[in-house]
PDB file of N, CA and C in Angstrom:
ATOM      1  N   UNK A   1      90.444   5.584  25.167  1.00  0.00           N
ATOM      2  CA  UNK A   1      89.652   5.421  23.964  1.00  0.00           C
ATOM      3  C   UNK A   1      88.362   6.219  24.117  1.00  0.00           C
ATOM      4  N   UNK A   2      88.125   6.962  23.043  1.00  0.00           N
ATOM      5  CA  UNK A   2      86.792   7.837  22.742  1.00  0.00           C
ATOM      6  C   UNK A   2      85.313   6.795  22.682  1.00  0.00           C
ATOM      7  N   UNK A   3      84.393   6.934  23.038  1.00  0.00           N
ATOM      8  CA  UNK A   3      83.822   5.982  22.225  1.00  0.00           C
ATOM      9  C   UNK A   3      82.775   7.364  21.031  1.00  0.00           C
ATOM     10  N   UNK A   4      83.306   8.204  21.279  1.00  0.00           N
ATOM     11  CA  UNK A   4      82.539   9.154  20.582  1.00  0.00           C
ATOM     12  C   UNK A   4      83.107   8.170  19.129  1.00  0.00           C
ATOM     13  N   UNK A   5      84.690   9.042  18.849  1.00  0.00           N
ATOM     14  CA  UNK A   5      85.454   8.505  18.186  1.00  0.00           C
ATOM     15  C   UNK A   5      85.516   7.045  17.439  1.00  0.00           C
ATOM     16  N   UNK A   6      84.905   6.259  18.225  1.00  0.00           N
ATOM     17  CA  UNK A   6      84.879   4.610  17.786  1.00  0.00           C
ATOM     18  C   UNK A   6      83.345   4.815  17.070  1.00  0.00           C
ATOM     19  N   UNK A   7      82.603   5.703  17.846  1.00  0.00           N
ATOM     20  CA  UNK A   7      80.634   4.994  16.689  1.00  0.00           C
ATOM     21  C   UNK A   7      81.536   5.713  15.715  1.00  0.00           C
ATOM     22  N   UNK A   8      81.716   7.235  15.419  1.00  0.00           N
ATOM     23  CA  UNK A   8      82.329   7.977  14.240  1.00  0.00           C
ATOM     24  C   UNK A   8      83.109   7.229  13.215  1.00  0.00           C
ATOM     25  N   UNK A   9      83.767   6.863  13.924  1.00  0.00           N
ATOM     26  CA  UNK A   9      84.428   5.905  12.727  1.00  0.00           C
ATOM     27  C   UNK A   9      83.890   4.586  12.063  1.00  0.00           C
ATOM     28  N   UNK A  10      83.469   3.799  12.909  1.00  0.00           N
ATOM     29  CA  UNK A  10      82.704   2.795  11.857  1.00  0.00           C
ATOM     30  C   UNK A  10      81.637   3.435  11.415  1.00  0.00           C
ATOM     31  N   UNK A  11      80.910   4.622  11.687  1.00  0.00           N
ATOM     32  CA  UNK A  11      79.424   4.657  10.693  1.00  0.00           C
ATOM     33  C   UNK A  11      80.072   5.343   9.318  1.00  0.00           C
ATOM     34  N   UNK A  12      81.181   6.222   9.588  1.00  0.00           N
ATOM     35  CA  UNK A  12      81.640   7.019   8.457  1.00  0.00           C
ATOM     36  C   UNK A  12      82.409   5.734   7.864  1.00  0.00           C
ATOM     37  N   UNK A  13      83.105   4.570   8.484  1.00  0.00           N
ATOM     38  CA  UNK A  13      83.716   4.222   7.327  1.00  0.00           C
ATOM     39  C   UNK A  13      82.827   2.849   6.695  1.00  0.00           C
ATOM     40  N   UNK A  14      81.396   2.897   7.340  1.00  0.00           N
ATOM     41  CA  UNK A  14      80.394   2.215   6.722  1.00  0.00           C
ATOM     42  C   UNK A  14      80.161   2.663   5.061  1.00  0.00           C
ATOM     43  N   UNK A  15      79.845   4.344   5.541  1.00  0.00           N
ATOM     44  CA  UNK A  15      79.262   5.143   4.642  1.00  0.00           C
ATOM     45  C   UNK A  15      80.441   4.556   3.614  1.00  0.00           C
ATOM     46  N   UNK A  16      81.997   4.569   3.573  1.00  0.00           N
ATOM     47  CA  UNK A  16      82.828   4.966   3.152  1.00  0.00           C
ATOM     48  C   UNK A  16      82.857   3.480   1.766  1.00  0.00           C
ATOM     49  N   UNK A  17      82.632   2.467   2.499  1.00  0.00           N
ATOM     50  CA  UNK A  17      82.561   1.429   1.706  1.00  0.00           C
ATOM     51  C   UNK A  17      81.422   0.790   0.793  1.00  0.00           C
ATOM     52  N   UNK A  18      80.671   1.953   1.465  1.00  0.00           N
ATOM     53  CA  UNK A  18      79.234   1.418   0.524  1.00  0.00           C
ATOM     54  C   UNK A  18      79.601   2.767  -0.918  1.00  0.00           C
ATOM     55  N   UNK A  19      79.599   3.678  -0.516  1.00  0.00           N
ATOM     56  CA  UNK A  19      80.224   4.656  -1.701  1.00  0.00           C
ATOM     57  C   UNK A  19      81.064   3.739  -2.618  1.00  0.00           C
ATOM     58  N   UNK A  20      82.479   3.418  -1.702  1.00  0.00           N
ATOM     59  CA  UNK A  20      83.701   3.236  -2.716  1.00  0.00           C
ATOM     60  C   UNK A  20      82.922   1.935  -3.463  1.00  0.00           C
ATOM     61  N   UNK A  21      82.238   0.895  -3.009  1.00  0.00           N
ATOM     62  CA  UNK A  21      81.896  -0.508  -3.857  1.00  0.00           C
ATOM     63  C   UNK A  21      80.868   0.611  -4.910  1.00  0.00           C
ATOM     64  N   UNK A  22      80.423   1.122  -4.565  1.00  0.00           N
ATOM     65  CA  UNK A  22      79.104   1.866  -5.651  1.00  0.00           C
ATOM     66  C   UNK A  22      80.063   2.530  -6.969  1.00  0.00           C
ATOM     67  N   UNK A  23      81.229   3.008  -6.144  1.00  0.00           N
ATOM     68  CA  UNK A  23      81.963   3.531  -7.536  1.00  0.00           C
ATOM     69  C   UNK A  23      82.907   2.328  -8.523  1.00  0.00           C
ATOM     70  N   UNK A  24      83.456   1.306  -7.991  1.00  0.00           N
ATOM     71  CA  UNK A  24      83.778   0.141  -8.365  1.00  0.00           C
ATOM     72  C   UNK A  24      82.751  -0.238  -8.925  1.00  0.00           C
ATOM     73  N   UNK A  25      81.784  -0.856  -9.071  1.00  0.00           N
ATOM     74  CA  UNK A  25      81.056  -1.685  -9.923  1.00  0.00           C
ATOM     75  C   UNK A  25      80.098  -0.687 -10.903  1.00  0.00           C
ATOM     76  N   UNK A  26      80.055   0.777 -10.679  1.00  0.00           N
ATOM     77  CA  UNK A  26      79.562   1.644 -11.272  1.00  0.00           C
ATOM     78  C   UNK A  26      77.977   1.893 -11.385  1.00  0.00           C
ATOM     79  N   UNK A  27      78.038   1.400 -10.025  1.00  0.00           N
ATOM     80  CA  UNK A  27      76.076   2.003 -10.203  1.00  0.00           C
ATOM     81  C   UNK A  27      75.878   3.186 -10.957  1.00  0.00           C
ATOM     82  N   UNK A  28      74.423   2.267 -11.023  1.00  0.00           N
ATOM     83  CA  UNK A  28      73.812   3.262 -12.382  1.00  0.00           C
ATOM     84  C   UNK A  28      73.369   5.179 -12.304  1.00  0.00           C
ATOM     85  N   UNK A  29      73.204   5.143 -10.903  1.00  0.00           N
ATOM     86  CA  UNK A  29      72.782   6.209 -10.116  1.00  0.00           C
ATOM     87  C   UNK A  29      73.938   7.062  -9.573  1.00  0.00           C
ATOM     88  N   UNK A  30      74.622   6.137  -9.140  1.00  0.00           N
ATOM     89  CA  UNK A  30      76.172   7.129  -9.087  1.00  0.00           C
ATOM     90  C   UNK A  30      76.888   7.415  -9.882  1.00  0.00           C
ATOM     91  N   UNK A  31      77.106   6.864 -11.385  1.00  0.00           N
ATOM     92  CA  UNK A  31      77.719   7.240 -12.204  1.00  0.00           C
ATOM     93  C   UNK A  31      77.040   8.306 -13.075  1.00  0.00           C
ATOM     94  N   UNK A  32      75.819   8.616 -12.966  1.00  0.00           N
ATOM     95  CA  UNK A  32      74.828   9.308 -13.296  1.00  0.00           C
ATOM     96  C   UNK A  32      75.570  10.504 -13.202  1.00  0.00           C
ATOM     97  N   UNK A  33      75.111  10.666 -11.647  1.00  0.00           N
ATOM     98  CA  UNK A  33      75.175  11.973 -10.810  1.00  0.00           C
ATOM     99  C   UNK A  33      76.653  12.245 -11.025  1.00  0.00           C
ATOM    100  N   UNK A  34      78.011  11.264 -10.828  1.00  0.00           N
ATOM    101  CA  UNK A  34      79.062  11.859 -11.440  1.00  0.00           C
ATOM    102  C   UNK A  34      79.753  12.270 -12.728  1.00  0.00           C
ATOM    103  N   UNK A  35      79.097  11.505 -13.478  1.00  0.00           N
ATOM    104  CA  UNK A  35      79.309  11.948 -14.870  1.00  0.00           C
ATOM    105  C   UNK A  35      78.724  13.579 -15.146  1.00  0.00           C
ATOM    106  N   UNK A  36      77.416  13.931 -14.377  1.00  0.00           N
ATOM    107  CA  UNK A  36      76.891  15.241 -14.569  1.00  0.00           C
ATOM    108  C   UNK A  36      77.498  16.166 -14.535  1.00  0.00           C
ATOM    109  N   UNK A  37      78.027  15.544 -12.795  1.00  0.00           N
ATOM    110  CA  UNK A  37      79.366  16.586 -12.173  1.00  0.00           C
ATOM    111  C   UNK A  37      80.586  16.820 -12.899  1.00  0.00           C
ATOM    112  N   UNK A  38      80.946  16.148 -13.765  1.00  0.00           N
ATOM    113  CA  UNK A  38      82.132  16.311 -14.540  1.00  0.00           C
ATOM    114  C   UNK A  38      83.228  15.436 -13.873  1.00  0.00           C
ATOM    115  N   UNK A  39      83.140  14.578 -13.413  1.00  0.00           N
ATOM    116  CA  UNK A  39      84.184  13.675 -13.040  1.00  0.00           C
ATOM    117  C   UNK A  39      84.448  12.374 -14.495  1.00  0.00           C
ATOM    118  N   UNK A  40      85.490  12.292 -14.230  1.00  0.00           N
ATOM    119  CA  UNK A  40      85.479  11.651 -15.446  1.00  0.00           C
ATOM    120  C   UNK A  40      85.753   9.684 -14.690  1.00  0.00           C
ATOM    121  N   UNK A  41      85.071   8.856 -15.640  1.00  0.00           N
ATOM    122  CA  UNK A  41      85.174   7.341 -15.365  1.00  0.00           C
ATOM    123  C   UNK A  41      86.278   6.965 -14.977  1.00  0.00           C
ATOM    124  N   UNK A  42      87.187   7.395 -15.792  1.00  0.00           N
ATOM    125  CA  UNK A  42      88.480   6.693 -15.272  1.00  0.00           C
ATOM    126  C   UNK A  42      88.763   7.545 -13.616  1.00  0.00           C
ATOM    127  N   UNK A  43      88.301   8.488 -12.934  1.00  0.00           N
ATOM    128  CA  UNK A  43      88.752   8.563 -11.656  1.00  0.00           C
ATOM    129  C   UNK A  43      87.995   7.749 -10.470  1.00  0.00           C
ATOM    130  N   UNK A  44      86.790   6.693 -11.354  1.00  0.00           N
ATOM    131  CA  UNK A  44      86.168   6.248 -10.182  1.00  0.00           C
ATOM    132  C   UNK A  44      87.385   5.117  -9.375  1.00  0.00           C
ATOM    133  N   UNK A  45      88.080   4.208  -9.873  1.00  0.00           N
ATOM    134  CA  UNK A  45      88.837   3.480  -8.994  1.00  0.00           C
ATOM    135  C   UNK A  45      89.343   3.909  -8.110  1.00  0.00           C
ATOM    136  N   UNK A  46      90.171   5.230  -8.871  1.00  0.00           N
ATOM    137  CA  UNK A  46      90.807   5.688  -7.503  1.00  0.00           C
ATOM    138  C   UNK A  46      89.907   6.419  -6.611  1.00  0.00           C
ATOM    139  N   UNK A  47      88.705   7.154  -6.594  1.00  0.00           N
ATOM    140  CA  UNK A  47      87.965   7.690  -5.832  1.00  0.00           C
ATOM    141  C   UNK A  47      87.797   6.704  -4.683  1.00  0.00           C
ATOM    142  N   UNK A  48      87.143   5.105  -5.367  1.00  0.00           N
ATOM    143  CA  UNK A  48      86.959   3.885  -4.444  1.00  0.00           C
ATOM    144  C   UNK A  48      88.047   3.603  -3.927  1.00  0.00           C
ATOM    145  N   UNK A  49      89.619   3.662  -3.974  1.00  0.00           N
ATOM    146  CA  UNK A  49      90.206   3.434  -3.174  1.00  0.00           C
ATOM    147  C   UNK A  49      90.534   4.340  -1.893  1.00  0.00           C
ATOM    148  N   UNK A  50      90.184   5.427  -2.382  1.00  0.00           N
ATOM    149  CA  UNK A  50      90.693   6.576  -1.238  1.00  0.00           C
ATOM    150  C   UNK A  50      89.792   6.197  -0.504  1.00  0.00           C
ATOM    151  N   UNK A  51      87.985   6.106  -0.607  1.00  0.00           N
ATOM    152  CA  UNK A  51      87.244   5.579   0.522  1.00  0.00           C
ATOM    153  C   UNK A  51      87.827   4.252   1.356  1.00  0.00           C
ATOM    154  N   UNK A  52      88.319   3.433   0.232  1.00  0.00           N
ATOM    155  CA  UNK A  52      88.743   2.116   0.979  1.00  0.00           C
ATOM    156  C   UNK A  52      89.483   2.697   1.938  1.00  0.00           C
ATOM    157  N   UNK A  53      90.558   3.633   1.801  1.00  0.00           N
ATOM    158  CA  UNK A  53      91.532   3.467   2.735  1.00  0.00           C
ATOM    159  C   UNK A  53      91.387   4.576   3.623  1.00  0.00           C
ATOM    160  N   UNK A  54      90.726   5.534   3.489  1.00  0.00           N
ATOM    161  CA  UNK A  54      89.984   6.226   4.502  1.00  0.00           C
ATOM    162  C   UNK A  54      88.862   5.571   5.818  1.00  0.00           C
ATOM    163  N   UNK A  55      88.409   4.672   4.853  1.00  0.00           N
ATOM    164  CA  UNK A  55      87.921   3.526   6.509  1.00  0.00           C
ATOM    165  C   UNK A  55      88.631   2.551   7.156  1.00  0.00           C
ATOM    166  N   UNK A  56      89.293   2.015   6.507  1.00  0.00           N
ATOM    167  CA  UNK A  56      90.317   1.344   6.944  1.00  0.00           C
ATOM    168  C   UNK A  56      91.451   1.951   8.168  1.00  0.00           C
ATOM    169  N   UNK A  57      91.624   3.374   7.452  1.00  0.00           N
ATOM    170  CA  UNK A  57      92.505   4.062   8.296  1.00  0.00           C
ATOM    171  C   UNK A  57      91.279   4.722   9.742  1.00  0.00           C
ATOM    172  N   UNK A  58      90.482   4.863   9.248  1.00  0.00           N
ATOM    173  CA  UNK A  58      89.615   5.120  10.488  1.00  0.00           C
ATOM    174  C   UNK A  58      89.342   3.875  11.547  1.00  0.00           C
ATOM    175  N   UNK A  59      88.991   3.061  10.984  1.00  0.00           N
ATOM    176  CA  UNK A  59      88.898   1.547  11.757  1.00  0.00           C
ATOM    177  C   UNK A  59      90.435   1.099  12.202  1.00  0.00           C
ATOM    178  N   UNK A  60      91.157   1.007  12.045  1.00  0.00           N
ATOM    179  CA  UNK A  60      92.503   0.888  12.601  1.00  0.00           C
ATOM    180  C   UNK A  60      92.938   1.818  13.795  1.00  0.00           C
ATOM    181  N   UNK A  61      92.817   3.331  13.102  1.00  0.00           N
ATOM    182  CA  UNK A  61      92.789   4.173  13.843  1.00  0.00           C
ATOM    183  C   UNK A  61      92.127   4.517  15.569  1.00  0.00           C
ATOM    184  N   UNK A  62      91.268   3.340  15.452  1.00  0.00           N
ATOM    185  CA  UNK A  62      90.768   3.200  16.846  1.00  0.00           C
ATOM    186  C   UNK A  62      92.057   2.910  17.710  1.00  0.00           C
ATOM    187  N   UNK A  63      92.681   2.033  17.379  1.00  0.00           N
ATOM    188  CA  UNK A  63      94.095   1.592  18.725  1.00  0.00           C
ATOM    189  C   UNK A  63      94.834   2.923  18.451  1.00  0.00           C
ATOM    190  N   UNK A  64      96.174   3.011  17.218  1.00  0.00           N
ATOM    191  CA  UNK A  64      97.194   3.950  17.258  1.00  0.00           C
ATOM    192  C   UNK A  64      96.181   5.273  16.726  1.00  0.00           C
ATOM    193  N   UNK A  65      95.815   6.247  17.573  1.00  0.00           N
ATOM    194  CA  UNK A  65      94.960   7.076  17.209  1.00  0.00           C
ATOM    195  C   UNK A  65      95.874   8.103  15.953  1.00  0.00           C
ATOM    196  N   UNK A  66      96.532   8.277  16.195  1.00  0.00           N
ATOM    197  CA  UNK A  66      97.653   9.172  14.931  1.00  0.00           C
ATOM    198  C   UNK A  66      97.082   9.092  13.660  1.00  0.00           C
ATOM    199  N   UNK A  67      96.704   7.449  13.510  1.00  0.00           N
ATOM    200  CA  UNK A  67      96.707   6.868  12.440  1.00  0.00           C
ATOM    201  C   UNK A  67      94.835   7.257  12.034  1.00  0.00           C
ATOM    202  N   UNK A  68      94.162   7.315  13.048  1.00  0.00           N
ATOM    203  CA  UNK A  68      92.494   7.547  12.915  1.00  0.00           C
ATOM    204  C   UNK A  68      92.592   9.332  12.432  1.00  0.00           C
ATOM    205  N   UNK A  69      93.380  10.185  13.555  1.00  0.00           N
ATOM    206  CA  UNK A  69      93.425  11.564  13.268  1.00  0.00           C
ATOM    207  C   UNK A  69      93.889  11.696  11.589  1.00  0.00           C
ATOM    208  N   UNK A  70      94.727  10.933  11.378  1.00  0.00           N
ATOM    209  CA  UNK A  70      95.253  11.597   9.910  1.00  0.00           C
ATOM    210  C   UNK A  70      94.004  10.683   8.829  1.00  0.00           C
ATOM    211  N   UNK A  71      93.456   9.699   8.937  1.00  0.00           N
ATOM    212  CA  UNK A  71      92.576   9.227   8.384  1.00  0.00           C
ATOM    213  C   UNK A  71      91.189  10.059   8.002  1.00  0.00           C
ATOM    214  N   UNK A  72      90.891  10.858   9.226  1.00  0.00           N
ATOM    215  CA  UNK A  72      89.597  11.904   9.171  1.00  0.00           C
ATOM    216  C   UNK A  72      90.280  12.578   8.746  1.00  0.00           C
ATOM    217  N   UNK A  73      91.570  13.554   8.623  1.00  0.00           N
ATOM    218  CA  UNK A  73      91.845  14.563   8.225  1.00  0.00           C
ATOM    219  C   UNK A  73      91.796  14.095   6.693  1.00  0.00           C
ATOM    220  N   UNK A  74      92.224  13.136   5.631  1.00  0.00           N
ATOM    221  CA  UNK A  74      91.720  12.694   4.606  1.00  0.00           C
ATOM    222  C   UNK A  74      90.684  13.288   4.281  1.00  0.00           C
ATOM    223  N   UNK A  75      89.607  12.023   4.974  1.00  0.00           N
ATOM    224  CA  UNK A  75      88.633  12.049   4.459  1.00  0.00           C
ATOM    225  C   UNK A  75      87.193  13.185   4.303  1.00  0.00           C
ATOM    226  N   UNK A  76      88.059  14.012   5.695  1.00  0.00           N
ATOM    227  CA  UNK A  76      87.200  15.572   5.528  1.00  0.00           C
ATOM    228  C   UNK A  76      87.330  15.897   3.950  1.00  0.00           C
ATOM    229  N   UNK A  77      89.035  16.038   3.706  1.00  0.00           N
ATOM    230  CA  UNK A  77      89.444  16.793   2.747  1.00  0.00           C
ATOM    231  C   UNK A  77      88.409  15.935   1.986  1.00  0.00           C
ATOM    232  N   UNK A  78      88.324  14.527   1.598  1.00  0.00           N
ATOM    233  CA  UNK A  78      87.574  13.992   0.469  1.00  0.00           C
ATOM    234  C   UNK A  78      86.152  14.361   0.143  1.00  0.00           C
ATOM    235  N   UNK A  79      85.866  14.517   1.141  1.00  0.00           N
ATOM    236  CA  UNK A  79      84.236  15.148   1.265  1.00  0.00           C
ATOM    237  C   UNK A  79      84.035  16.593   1.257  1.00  0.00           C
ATOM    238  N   UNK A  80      85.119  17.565   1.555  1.00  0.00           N
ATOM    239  CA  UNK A  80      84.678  18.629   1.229  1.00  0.00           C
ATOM    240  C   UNK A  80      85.289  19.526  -0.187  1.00  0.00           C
ATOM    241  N   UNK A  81      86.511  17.941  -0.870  1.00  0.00           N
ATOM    242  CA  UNK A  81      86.354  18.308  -2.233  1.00  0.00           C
ATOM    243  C   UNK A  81      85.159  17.846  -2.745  1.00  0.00           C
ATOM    244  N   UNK A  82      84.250  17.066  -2.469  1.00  0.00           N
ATOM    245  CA  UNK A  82      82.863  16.707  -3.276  1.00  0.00           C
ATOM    246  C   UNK A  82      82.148  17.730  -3.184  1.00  0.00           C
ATOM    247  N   UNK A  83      81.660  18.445  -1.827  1.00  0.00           N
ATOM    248  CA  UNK A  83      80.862  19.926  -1.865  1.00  0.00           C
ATOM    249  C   UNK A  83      81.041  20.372  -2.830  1.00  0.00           C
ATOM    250  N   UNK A  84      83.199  21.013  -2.746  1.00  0.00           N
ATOM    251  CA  UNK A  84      82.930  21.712  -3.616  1.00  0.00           C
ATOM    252  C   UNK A  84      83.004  21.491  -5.700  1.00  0.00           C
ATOM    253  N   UNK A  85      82.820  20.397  -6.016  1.00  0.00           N
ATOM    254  CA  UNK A  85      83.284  19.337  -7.034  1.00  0.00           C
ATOM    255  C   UNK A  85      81.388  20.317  -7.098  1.00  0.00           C
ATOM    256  N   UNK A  86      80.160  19.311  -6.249  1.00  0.00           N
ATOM    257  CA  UNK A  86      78.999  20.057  -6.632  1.00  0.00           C
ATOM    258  C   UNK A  86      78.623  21.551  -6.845  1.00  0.00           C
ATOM    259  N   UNK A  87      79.559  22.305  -6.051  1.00  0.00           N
ATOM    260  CA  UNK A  87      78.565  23.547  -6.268  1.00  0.00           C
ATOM    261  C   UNK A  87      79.534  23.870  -7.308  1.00  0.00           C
ATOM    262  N   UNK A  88      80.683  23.700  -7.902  1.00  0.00           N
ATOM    263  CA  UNK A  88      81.207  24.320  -9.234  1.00  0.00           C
ATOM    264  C   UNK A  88      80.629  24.037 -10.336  1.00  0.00           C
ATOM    265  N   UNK A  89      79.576  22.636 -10.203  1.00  0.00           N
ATOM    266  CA  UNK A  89      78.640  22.245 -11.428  1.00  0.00           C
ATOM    267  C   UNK A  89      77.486  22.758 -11.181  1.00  0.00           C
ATOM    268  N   UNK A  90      77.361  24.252 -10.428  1.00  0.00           N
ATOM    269  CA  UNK A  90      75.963  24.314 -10.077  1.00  0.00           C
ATOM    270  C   UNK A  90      75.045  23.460  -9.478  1.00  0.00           C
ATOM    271  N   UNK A  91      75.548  22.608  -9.011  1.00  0.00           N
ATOM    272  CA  UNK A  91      74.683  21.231  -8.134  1.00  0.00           C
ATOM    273  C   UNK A  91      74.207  21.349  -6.461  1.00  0.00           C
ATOM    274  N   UNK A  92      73.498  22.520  -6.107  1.00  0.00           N
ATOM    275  CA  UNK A  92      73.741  22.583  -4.647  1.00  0.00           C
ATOM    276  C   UNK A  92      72.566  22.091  -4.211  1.00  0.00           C
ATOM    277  N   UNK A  93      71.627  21.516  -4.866  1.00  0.00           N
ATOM    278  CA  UNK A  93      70.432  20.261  -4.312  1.00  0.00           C
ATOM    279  C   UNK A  93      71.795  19.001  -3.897  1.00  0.00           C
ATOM    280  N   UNK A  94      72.929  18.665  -4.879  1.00  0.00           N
ATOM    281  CA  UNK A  94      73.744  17.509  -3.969  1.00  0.00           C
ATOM    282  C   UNK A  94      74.505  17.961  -3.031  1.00  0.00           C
ATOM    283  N   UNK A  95      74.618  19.130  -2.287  1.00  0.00           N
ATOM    284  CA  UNK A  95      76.151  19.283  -1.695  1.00  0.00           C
ATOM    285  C   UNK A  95      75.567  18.865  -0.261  1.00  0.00           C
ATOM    286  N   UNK A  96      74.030  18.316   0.268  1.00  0.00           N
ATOM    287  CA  UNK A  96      74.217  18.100   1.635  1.00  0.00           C
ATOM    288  C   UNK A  96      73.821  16.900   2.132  1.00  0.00           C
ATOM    289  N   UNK A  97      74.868  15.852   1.354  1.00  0.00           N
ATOM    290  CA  UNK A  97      74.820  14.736   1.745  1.00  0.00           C
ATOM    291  C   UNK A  97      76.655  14.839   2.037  1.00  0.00           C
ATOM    292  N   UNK A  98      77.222  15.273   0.886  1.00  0.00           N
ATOM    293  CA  UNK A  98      78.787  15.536   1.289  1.00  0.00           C
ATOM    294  C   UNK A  98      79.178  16.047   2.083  1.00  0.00           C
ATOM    295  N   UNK A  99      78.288  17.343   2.249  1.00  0.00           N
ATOM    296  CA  UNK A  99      78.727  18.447   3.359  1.00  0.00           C
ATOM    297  C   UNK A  99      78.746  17.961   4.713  1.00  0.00           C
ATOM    298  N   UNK A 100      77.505  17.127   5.132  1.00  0.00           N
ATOM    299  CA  UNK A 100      77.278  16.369   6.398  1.00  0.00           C
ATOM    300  C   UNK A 100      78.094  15.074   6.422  1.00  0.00           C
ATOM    301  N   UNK A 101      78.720  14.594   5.699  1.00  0.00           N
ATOM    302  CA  UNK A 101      79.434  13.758   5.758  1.00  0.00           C
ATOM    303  C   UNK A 101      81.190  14.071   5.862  1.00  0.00           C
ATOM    304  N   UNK A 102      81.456  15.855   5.449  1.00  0.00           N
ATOM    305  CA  UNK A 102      82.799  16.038   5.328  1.00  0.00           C
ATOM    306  C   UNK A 102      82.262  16.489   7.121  1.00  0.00           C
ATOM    307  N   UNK A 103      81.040  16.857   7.823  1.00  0.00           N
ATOM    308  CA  UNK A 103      81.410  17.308   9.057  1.00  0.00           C
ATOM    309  C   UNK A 103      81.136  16.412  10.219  1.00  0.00           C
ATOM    310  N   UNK A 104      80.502  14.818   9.390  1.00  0.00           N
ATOM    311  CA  UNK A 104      80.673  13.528  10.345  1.00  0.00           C
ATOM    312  C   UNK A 104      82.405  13.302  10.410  1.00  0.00           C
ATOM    313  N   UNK A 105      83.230  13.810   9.101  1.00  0.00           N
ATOM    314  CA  UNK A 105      84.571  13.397   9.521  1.00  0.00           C
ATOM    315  C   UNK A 105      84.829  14.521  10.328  1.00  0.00           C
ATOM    316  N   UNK A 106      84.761  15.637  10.369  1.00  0.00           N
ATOM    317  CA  UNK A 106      85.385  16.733  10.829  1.00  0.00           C
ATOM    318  C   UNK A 106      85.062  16.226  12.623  1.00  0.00           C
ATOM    319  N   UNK A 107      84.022  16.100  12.478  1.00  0.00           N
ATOM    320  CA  UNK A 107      83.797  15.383  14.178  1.00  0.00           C
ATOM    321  C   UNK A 107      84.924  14.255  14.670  1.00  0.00           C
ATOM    322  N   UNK A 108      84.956  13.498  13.912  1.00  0.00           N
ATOM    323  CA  UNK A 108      86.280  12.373  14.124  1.00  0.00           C
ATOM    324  C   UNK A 108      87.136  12.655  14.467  1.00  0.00           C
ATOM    325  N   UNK A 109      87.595  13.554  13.592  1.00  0.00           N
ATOM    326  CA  UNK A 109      88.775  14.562  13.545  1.00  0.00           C
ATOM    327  C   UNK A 109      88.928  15.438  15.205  1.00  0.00           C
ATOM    328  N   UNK A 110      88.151  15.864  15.048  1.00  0.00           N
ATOM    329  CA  UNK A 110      88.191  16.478  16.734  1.00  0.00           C
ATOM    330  C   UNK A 110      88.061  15.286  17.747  1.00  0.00           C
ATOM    331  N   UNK A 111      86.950  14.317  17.956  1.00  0.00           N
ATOM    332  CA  UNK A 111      87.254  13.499  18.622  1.00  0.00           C
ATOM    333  C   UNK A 111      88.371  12.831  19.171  1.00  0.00           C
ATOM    334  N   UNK A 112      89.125  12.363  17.936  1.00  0.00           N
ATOM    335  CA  UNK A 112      90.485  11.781  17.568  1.00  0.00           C
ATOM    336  C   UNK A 112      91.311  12.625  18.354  1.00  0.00           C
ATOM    337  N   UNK A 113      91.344  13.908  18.138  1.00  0.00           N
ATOM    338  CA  UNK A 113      92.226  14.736  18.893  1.00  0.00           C
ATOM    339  C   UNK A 113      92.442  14.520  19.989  1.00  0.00           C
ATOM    340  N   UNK A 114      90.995  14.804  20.338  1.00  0.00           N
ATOM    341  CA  UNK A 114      90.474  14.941  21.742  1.00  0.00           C
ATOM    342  C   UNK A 114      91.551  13.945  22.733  1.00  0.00           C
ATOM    343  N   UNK A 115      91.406  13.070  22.395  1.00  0.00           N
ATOM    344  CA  UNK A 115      91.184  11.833  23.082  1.00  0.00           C
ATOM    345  C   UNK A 115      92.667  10.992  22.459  1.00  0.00           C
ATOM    346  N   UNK A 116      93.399  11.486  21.371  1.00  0.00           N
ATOM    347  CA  UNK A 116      95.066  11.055  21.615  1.00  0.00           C
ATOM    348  C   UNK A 116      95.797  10.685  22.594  1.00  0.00           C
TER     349      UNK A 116
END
């Protein structure tokens, strides 16, 4: 076991559940900023579930690591479709909270490897 791999995963799938509940109940501030972006309301559930199950699969992923590696490989992808979701709306004051967060997974991701 990594313990790189183990902080990585619970802080990202901290991050992951405070997002997905923010898009579920529709804060006022996140629906803001996504509505700007052009996401449309009806994709927030499923946005919140992919976080759900992107931490979930990261937090699990600590024992059968397979299951943590393919979890970061997700959730990179999820975060570095948000980068680029911002800079196609011209938004690149938001892209570096995503960006550092698609390369807290990308770290996992290697960790995870690492350490299979």
């Amino acid at each position: 076991m990594s313990v790189a791999y183990v902080v990585l995963a619970v802080l990202l799938s901290l991050v992951l559940v405070v997002s997905g509940r923010g898009k579920l109940v529709r804060d006022e501030e996140m629906t803001r900023t996504m509505t700007r972006l052009g996401v449309p309301r009806s994709w927030f559930p499923v946005l919140a579930l992919l976080e759900f199950a992107g931490a979930l699969g990261l937090l699990v992923g600590i024992g059968p690591r397979p299951l943590g590696v393919a979890a970061a490989v997700g959730v990179t992808l999820y975060f570095t479709g948000a980068v680029v979701t911002h800079l196609r709306a011209k938004d690149a004051k938001g892209t570096p909270v995503p960006l550092v967060l698609a390369l807290v997974a990308a770290a996992a991701l290697v960790t995870g490897l690492a350490s299979a």
